[in-house]
N, C-alpha and C. Protein backbone atom coordinates (compact mmCIF):
# COMPACT_ATOMS: atom_id res chain seq x y z
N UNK A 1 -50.85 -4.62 10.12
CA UNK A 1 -50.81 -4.16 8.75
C UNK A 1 -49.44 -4.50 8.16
N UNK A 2 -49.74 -5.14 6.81
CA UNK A 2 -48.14 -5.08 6.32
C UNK A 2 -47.83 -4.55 5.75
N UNK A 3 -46.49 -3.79 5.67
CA UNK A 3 -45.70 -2.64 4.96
C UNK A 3 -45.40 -3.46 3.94
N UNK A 4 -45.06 -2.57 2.59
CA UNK A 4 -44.30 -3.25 1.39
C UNK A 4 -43.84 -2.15 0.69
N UNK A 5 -42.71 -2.33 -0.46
CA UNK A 5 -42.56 -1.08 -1.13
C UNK A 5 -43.73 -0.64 -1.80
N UNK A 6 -43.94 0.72 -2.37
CA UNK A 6 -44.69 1.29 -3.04
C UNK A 6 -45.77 1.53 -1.79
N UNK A 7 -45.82 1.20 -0.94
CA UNK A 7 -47.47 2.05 0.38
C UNK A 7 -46.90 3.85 0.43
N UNK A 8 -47.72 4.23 0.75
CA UNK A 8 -47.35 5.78 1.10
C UNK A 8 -47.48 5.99 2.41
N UNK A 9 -46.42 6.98 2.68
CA UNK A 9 -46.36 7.52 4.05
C UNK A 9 -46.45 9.25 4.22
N UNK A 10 -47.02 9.69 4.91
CA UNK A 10 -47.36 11.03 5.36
C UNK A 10 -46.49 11.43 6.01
N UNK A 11 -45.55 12.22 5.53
CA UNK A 11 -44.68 13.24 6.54
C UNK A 11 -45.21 15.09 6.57
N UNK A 12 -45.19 15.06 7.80
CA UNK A 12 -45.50 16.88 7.66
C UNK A 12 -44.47 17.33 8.79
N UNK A 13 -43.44 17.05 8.81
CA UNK A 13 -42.53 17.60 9.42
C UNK A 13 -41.31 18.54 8.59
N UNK A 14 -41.77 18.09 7.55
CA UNK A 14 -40.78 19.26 6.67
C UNK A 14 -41.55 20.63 6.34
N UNK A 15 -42.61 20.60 6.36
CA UNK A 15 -43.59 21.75 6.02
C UNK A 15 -45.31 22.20 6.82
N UNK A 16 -45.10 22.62 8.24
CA UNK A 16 -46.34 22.38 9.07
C UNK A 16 -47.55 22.89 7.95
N UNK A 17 -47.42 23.35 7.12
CA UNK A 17 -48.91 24.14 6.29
C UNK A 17 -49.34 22.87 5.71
N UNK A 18 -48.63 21.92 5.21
CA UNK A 18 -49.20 20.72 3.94
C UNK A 18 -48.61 19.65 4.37
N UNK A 19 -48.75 18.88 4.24
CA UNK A 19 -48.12 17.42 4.27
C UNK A 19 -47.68 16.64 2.91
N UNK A 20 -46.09 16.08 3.10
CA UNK A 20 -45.69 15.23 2.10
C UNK A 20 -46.39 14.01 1.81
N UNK A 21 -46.63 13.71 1.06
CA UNK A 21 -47.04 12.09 1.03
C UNK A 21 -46.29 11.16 0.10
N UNK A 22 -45.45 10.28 0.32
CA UNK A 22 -44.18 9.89 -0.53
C UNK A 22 -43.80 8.30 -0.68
N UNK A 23 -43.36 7.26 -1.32
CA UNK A 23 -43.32 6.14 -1.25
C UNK A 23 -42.17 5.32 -1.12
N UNK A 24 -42.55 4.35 0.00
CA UNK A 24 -41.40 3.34 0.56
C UNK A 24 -40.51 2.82 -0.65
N UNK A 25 -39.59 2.69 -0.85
CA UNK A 25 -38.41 2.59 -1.80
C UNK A 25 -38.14 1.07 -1.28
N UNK A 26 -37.45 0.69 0.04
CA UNK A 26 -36.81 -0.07 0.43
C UNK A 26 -36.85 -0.32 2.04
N UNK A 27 -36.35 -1.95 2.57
CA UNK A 27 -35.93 -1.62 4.04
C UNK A 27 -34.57 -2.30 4.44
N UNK A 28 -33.97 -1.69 5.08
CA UNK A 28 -32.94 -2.05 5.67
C UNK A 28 -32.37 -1.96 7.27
N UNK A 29 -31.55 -2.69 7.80
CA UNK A 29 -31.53 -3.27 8.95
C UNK A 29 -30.36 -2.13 9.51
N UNK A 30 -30.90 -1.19 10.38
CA UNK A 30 -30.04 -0.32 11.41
C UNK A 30 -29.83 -0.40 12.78
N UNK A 31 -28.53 -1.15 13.01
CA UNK A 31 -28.15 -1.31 14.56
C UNK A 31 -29.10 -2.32 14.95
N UNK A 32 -30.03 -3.67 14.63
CA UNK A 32 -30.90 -4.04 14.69
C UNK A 32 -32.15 -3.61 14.59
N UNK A 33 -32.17 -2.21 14.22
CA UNK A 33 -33.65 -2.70 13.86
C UNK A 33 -34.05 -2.31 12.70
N UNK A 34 -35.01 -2.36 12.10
CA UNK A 34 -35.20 -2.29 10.80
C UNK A 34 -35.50 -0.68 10.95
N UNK A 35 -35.27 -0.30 9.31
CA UNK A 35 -35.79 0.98 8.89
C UNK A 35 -36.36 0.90 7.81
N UNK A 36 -37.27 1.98 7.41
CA UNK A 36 -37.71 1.80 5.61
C UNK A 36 -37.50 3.43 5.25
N UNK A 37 -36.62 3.73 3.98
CA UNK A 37 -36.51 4.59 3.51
C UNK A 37 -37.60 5.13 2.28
N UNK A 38 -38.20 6.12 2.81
CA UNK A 38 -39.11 6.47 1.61
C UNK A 38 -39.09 8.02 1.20
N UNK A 39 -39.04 8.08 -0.50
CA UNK A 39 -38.62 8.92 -1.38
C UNK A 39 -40.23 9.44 -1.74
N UNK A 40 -40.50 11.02 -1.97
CA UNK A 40 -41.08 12.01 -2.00
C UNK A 40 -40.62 12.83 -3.22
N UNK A 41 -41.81 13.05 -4.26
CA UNK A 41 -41.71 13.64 -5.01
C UNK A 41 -42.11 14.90 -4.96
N UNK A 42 -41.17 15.91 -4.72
CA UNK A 42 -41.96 17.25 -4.10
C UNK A 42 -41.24 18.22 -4.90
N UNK A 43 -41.68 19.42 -5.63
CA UNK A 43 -40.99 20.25 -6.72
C UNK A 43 -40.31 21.51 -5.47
N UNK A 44 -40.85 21.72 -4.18
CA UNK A 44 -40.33 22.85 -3.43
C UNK A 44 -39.17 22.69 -2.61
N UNK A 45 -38.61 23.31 -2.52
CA UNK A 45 -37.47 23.29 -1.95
C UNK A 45 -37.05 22.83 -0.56
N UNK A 46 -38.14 23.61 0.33
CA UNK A 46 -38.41 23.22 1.66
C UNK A 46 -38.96 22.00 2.05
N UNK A 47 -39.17 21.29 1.13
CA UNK A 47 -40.44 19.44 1.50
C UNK A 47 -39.27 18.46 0.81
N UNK A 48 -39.97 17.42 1.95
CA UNK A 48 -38.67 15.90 2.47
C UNK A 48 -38.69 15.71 0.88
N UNK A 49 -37.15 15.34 0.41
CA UNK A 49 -37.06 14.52 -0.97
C UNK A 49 -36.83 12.83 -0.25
N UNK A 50 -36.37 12.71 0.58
CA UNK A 50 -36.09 11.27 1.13
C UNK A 50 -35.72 10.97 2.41
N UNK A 51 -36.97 10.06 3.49
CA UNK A 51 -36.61 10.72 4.81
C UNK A 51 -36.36 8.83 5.05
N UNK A 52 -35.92 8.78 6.33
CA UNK A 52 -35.82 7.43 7.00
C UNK A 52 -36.46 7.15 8.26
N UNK A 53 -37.60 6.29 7.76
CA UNK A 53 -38.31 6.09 9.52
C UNK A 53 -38.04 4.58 9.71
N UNK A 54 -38.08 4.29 11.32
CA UNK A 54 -38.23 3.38 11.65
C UNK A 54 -39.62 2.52 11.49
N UNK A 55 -39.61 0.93 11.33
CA UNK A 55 -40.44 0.61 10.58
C UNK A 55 -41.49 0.42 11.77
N UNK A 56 -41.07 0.33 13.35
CA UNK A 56 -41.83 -0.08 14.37
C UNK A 56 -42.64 1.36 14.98
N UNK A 57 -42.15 2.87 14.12
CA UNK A 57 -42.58 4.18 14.68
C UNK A 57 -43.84 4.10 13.53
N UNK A 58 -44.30 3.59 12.00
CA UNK A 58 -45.04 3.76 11.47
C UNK A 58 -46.38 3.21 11.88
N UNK A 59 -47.17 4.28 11.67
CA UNK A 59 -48.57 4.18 12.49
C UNK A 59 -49.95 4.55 10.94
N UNK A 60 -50.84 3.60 10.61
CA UNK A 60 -51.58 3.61 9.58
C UNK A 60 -52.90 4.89 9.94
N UNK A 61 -52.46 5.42 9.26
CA UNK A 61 -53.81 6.60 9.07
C UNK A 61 -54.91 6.51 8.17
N UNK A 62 -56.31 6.76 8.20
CA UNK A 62 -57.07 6.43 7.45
C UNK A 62 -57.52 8.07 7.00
N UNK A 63 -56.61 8.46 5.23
CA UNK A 63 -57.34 9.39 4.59
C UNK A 63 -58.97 9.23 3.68
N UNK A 64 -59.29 10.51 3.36
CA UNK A 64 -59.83 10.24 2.31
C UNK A 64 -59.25 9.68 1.07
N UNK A 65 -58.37 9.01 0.79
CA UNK A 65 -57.80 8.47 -0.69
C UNK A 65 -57.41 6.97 0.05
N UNK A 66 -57.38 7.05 1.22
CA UNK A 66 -57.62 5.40 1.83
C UNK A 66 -56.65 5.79 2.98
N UNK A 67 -55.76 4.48 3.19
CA UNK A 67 -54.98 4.14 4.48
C UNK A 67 -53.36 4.82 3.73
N UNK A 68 -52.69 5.67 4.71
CA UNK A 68 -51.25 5.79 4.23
C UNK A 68 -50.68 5.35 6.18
N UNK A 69 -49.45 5.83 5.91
CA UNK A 69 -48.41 5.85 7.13
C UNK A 69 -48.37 6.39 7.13
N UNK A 70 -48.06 7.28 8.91
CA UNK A 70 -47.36 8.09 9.22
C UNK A 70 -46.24 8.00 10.33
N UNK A 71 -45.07 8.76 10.48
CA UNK A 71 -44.76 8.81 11.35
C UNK A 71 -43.14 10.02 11.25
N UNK A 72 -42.56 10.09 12.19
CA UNK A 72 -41.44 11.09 12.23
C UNK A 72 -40.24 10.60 11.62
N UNK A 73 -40.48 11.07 10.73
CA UNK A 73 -38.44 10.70 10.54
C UNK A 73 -37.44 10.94 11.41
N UNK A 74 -36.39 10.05 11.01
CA UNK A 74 -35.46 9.93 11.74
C UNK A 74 -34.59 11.58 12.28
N UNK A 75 -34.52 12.01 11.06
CA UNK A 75 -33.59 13.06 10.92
C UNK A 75 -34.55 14.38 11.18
N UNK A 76 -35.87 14.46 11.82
CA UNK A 76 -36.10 15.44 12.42
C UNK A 76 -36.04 15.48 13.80
């Protein structure tokens, strides 16, 4: 599957009740390996505004609204 900006990715590590769902911004190259930073529009306080995953940890999930990513951010 190929990643590009604008795909969505599923994080529920900021909030076990709901899941974020938020969009790839950009990628850039950490210590060799790549990362993609993706930004989350979320009004609560407690849910990711902008997390960083590695691009080789993202794994394609098939919702009902189609295919997003998921995977753990860095910084949990």
């Amino acid at each position: 599957m190929k990643v590009r900006p604008g795909d969505k990715v599923l994080c529920n590590a900021c909030n076990r009740s709901e899941a974020c769902v938020g969009l790839i911004e950009n990628f850039n190259d950490w210590y060799g390996k790549t990362v993609v930073t993706v930004y989350f529009d979320n009004p609560k306080w407690d849910h990711c505004d902008r997390e960083v995953y590695y691009l080789s940890d993202l794994t394609p999930v098939r919702l009902q609204d189609g295919v997003v990513l998921t995977a753990t951010p860095l910084t949990h």
